[in-house]
N, C-alpha and C. Protein backbone atom coordinates (compact mmCIF):
# COMPACT_ATOMS: atom_id res chain seq x y z
N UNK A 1 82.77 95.01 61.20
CA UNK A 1 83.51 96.26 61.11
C UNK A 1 84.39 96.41 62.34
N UNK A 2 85.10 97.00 62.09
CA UNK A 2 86.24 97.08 63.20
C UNK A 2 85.70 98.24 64.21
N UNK A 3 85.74 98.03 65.46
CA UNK A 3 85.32 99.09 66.09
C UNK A 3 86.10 100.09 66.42
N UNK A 4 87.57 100.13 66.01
CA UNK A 4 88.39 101.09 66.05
C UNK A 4 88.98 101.93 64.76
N UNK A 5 87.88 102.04 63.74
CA UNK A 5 88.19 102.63 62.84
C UNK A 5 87.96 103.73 62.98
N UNK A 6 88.46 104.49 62.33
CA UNK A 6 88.57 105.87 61.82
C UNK A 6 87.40 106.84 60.87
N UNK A 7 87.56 108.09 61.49
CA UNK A 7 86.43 108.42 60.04
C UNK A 7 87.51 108.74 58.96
N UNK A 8 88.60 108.96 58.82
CA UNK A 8 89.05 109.12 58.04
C UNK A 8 89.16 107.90 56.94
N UNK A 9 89.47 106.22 57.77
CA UNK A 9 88.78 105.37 56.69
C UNK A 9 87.59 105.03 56.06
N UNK A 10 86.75 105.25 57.49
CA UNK A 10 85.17 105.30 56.89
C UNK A 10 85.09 105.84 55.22
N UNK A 11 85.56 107.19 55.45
CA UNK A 11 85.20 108.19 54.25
C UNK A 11 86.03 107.60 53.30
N UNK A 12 87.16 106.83 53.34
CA UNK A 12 87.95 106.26 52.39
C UNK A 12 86.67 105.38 51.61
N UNK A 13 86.45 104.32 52.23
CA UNK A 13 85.50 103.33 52.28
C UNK A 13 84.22 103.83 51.18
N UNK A 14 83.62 105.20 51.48
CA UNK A 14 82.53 105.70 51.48
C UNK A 14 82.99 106.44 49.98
N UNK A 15 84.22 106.70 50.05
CA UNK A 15 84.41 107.26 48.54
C UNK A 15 84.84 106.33 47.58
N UNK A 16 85.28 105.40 47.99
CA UNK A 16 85.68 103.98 46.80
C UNK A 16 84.36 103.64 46.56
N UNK A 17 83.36 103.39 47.38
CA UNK A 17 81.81 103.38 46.77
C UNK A 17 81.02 104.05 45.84
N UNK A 18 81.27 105.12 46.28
CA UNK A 18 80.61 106.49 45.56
C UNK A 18 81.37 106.21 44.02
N UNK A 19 83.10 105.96 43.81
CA UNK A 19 83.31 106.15 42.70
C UNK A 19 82.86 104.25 42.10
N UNK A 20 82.05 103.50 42.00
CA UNK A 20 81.49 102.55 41.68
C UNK A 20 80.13 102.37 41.25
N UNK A 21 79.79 103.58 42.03
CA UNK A 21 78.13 104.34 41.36
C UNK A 21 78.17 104.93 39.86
N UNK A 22 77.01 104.67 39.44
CA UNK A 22 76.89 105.59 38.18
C UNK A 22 75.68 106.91 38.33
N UNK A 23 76.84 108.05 38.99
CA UNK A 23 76.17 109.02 38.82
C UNK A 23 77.29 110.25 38.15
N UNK A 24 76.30 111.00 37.96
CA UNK A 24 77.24 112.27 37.21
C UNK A 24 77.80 112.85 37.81
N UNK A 25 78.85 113.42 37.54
CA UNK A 25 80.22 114.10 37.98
C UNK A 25 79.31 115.29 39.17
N UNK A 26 78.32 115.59 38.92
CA UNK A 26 78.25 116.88 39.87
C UNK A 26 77.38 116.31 40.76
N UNK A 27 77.13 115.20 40.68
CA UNK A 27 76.57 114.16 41.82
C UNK A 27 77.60 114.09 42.70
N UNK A 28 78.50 113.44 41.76
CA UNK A 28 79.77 112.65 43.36
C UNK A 28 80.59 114.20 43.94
N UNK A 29 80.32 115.07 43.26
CA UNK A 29 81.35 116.13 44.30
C UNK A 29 79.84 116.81 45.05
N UNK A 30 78.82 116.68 45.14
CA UNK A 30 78.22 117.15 46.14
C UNK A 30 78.08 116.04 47.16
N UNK A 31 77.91 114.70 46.53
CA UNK A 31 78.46 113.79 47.95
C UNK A 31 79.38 113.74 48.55
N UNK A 32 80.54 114.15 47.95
CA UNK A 32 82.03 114.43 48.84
C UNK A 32 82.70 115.94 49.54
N UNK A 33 81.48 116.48 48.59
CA UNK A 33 81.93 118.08 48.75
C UNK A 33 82.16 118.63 50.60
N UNK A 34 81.32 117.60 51.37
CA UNK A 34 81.42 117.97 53.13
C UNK A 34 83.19 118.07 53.50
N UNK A 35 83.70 116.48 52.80
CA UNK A 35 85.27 116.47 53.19
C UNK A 35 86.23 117.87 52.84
N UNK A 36 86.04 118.41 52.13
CA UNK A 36 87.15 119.89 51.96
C UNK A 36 86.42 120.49 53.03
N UNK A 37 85.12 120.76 53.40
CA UNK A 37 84.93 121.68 54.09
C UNK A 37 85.19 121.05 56.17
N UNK A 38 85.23 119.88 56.29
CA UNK A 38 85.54 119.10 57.55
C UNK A 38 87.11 119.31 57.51
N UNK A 39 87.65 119.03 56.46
CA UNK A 39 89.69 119.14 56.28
C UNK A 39 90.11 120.58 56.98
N UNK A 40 88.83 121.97 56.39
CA UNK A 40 89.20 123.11 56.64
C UNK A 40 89.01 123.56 58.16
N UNK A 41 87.66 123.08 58.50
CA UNK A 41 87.31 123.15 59.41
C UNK A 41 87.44 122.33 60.82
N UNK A 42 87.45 121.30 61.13
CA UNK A 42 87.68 120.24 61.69
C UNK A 42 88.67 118.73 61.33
N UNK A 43 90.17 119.20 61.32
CA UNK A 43 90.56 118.12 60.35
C UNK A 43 91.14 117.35 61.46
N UNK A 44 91.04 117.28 62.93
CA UNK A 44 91.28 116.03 63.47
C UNK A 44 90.30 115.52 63.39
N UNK A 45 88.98 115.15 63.26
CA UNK A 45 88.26 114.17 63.05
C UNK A 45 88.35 113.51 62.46
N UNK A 46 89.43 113.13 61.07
CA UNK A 46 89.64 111.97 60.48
C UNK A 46 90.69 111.16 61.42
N UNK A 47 91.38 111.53 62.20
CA UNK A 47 92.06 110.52 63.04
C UNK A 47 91.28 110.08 64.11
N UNK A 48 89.72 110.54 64.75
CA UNK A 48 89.26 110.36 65.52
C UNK A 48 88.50 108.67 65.22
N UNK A 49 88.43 107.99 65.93
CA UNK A 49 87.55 106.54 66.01
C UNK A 49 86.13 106.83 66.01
N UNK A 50 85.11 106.49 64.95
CA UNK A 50 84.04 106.57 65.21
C UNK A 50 83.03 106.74 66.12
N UNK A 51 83.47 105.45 67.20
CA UNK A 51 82.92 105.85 68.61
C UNK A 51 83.15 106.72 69.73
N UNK A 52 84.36 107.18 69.25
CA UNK A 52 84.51 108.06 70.21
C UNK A 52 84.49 109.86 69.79
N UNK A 53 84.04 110.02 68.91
CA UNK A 53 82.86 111.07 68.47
C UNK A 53 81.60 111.09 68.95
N UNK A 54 81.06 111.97 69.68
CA UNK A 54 80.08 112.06 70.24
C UNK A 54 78.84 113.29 70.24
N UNK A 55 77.93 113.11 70.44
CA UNK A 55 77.05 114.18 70.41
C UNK A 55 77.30 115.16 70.99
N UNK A 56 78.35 115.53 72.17
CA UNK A 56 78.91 117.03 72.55
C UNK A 56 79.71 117.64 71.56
N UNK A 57 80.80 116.96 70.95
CA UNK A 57 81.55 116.96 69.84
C UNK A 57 80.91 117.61 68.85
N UNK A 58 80.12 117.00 68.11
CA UNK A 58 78.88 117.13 67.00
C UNK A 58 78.09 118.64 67.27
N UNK A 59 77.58 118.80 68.38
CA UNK A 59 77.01 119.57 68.81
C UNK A 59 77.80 120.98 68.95
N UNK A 60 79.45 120.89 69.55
CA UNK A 60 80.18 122.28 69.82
C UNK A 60 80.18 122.45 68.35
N UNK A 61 80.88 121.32 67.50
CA UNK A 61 81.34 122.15 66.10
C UNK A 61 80.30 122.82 65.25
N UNK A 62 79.02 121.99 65.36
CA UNK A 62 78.10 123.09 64.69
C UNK A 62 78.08 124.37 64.95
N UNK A 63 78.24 124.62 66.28
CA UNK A 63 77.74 126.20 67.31
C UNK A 63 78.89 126.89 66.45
N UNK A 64 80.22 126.53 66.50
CA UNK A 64 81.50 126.85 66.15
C UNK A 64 81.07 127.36 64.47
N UNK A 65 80.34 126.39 64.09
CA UNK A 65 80.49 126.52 61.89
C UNK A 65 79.33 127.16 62.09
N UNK A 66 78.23 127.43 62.90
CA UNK A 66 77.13 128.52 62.22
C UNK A 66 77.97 129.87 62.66
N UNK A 67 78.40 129.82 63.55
CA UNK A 67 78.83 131.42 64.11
C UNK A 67 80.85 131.55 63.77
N UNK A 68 80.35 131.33 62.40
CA UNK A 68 81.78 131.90 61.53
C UNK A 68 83.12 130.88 61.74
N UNK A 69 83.01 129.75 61.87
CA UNK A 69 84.20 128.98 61.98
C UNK A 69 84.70 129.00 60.64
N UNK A 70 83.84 128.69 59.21
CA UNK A 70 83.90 128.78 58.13
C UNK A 70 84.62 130.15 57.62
N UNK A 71 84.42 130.20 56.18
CA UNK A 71 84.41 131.30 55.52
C UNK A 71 84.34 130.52 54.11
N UNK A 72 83.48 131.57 52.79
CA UNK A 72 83.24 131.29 51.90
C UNK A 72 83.21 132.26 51.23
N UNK A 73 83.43 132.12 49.76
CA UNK A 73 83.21 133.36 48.63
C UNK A 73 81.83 132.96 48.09
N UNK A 74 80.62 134.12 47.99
CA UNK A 74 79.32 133.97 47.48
C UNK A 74 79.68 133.44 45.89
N UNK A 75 78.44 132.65 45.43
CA UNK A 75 78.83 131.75 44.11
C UNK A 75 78.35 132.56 43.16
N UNK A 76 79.07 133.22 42.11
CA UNK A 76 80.00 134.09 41.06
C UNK A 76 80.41 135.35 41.59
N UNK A 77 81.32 135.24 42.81
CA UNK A 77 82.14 136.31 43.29
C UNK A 77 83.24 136.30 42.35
N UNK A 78 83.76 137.91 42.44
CA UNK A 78 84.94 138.02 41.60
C UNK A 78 86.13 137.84 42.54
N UNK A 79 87.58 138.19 42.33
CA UNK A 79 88.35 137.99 42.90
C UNK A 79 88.45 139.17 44.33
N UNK A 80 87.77 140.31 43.98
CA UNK A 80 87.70 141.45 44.56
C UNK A 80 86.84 141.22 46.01
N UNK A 81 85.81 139.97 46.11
CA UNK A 81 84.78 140.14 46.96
C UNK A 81 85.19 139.87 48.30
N UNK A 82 84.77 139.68 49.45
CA UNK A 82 85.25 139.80 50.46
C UNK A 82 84.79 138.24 50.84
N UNK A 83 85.49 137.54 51.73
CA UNK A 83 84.40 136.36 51.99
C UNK A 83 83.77 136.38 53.45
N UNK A 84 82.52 136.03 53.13
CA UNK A 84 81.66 135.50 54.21
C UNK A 84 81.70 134.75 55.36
N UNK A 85 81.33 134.58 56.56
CA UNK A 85 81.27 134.00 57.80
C UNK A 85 80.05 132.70 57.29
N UNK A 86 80.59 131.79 57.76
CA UNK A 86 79.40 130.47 57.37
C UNK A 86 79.58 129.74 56.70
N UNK A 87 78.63 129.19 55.93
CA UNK A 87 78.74 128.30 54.46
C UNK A 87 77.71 128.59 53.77
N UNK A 88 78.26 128.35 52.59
CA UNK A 88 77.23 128.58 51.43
C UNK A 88 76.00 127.79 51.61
């Protein structure tokens, strides 16, 4: 493996796999379902090099996504509802 790859290829990599599996449709979007929410939340990390992601890194963005970096609509909100701090 190249040691200067990307997570953004990784996940390339990781989703050409996934679609080679035989699982059901609501399988592969909960295995992929993290990427919309990393795009929203953290989307230089796909240009970042694997190794040079690190456990401080890892560590701020969680602090950041439990204490409202996110936002989400509760699951069968109407259009009216307000959205939430966090993730579902």
């Amino acid at each position: 493996m190249d040691p200067k790859i990307t997570l953004g290829k990784t996940l390339e990599l990781y989703k050409n796999k996934v679609a080679l599996m035989r699982l059901k449709p609501a399988t592969r979007i909960v295995r992929l379902r993290s990427e919309q929410t990393l795009k929203r939340c953290w989307p230089e990390i796909f240009s970042m090099q694997l190794r040079q992601i690190g456990e401080e890194d890892l560590t701020l963005f969680l602090h950041k996504f439990e204490n409202g970096l996110s936002e989400y609509f509760p699951h069968n909100a109407n259009e009216n509802t307000k959205k939430l701090k966090g993730d579902s």
